[in-house]
C-alpha atoms as a PDB file:
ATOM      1  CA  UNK A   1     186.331  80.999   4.749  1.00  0.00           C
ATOM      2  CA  UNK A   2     189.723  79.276   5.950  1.00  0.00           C
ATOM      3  CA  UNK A   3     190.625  75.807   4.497  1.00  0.00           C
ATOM      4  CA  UNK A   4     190.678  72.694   6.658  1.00  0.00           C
ATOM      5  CA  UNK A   5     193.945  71.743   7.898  1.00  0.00           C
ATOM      6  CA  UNK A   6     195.543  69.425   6.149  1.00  0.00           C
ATOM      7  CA  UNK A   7     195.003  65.870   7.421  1.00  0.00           C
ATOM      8  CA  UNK A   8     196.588  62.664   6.705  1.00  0.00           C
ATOM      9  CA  UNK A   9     193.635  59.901   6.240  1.00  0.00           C
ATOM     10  CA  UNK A  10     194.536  57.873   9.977  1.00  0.00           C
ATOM     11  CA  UNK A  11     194.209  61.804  11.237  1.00  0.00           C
ATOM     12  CA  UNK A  12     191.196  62.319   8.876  1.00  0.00           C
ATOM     13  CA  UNK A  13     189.554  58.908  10.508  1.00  0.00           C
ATOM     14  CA  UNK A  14     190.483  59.217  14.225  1.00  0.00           C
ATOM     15  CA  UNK A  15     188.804  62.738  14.185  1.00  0.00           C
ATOM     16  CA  UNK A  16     185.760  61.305  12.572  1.00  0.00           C
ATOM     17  CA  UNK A  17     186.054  58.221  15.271  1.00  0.00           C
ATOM     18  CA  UNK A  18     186.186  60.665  18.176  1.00  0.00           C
ATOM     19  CA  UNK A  19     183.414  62.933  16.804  1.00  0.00           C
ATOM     20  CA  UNK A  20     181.177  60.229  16.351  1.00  0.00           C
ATOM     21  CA  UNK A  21     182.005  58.861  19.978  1.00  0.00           C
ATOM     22  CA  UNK A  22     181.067  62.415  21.326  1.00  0.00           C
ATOM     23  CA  UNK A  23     177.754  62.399  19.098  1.00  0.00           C
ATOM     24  CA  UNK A  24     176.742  58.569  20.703  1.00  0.00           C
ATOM     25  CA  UNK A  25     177.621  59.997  24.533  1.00  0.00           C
ATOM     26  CA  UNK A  26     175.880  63.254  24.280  1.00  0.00           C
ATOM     27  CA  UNK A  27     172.719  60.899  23.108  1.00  0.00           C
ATOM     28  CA  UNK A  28     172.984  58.323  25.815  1.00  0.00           C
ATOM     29  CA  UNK A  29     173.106  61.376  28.218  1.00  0.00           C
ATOM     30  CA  UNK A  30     169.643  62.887  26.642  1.00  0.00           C
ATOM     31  CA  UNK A  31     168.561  59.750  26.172  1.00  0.00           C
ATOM     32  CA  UNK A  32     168.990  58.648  30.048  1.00  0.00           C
ATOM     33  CA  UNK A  33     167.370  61.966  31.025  1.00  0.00           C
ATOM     34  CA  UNK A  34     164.512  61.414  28.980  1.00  0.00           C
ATOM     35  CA  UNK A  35     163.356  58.170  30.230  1.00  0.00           C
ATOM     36  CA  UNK A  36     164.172  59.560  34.175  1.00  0.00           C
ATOM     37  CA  UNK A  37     166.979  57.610  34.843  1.00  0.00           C
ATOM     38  CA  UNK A  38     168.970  60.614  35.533  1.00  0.00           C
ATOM     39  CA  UNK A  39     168.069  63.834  36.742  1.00  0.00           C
ATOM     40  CA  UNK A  40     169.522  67.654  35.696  1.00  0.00           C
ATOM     41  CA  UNK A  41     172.146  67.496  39.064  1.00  0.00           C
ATOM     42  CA  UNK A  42     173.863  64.549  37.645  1.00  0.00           C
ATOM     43  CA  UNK A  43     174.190  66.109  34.035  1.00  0.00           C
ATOM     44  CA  UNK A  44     175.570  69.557  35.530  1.00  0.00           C
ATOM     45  CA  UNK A  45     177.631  67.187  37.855  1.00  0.00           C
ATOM     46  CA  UNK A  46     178.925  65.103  34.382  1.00  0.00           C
ATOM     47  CA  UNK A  47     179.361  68.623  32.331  1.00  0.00           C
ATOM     48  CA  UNK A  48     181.243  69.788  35.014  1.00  0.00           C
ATOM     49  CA  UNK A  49     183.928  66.229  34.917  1.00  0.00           C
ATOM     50  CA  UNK A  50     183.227  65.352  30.984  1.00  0.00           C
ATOM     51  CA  UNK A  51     184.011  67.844  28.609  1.00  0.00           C
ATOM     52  CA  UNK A  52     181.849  66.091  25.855  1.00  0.00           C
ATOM     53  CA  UNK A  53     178.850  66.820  28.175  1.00  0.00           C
ATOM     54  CA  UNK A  54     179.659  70.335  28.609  1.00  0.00           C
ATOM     55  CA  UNK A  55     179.834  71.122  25.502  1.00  0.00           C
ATOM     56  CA  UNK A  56     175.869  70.155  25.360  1.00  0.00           C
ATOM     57  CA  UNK A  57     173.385  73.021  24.750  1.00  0.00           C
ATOM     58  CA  UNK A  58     171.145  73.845  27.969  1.00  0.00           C
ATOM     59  CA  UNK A  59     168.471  74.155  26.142  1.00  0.00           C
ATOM     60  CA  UNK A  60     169.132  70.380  24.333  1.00  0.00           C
ATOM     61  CA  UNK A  61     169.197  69.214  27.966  1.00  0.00           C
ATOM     62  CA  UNK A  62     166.167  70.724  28.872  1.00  0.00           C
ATOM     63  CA  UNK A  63     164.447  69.784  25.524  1.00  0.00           C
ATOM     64  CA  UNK A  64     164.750  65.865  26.932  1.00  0.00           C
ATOM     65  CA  UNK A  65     163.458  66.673  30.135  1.00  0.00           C
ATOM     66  CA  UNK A  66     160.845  64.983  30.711  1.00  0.00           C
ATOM     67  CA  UNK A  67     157.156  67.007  29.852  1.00  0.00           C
ATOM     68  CA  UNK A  68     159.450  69.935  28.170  1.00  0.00           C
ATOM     69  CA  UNK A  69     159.191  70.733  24.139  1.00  0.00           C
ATOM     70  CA  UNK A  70     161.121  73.145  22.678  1.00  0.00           C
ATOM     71  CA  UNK A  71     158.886  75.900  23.243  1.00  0.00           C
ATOM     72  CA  UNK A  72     159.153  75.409  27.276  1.00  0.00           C
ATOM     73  CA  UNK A  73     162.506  74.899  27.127  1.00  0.00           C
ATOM     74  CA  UNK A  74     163.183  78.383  25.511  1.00  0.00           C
ATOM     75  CA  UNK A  75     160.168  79.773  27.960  1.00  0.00           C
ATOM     76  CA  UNK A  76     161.965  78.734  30.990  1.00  0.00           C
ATOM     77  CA  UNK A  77     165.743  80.070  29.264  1.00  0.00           C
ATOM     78  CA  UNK A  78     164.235  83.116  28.636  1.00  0.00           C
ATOM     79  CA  UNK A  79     162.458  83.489  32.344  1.00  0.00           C
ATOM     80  CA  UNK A  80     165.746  81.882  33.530  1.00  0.00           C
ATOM     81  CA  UNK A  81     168.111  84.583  31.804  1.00  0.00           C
ATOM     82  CA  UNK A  82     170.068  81.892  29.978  1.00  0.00           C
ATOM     83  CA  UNK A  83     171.092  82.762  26.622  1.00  0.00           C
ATOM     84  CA  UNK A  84     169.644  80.151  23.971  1.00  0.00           C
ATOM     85  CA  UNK A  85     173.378  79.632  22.845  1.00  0.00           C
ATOM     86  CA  UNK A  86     174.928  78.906  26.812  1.00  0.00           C
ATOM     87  CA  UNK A  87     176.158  75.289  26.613  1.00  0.00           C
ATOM     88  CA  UNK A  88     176.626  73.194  30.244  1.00  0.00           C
ATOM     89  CA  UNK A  89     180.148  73.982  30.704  1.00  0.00           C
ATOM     90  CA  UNK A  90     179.138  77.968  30.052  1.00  0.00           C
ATOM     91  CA  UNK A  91     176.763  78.437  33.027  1.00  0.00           C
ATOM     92  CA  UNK A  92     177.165  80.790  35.669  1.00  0.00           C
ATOM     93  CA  UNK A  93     176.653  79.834  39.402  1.00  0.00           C
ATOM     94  CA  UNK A  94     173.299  81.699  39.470  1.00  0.00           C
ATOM     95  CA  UNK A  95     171.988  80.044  36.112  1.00  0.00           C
ATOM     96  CA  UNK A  96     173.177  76.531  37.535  1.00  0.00           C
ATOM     97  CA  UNK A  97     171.371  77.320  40.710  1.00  0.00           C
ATOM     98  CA  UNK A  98     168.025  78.467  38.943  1.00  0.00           C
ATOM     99  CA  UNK A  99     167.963  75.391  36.971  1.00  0.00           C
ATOM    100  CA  UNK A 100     168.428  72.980  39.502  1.00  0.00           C
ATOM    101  CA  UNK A 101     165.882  75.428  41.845  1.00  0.00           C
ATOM    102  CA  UNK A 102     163.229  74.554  38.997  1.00  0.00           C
ATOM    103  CA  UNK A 103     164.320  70.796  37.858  1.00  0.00           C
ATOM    104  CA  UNK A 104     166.417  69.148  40.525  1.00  0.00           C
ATOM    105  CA  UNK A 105     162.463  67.656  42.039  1.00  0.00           C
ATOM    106  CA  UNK A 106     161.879  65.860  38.496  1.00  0.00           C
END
């Protein structure tokens, strides 16, 4: 296993600053699309513009849909053909068209 780079502690804090910043959005974002204040279009549309969004797991986002558990959200990955490890940014035109096909009404 490689060592860590070397980090001076102001290097050592701002990465810990701007990974806990990413940690805080990605929440508010699942968060948001859990209570129905924003719907799957706008996340794509945000993954697409944000790249702390699009590094989000589809099947996170679909997880805080709204009447989906875990085991639905794989369900509809698998009957989507959307590998369990394809994060926002990753998806294909097809998978982004299926999803929103099957979600964009909720």
């Amino acid at each position: 296993m490689p060592l860590p780079p070397a980090l001076t502690p102001e290097q050592r804090r701002a990465a810990l600053d701007k990974a806990a910043a990413a940690r805080r959005q990605r929440a508010e974002v699942k968060e948001k699309l859990k209570a129905g204040s924003m719907n799957i279009r706008e996340v794509l549309d945000m993954g697409d513009r944000d790249e702390v969004i699009g590094k989000l797991k589809t099947v996170t986002v679909l997880e805080s849909l709204p009447g989906l558990g875990k085991v639905r959200a794989r369900r509809v990955m698998d009957e989507l053909e959307i590998s369990e490890n394809r994060r926002l940014r990753g998806l294909g035109a097809k998978q982004r068209e299926s999803l929103l096909k099957r979600f964009d009404s909720r």
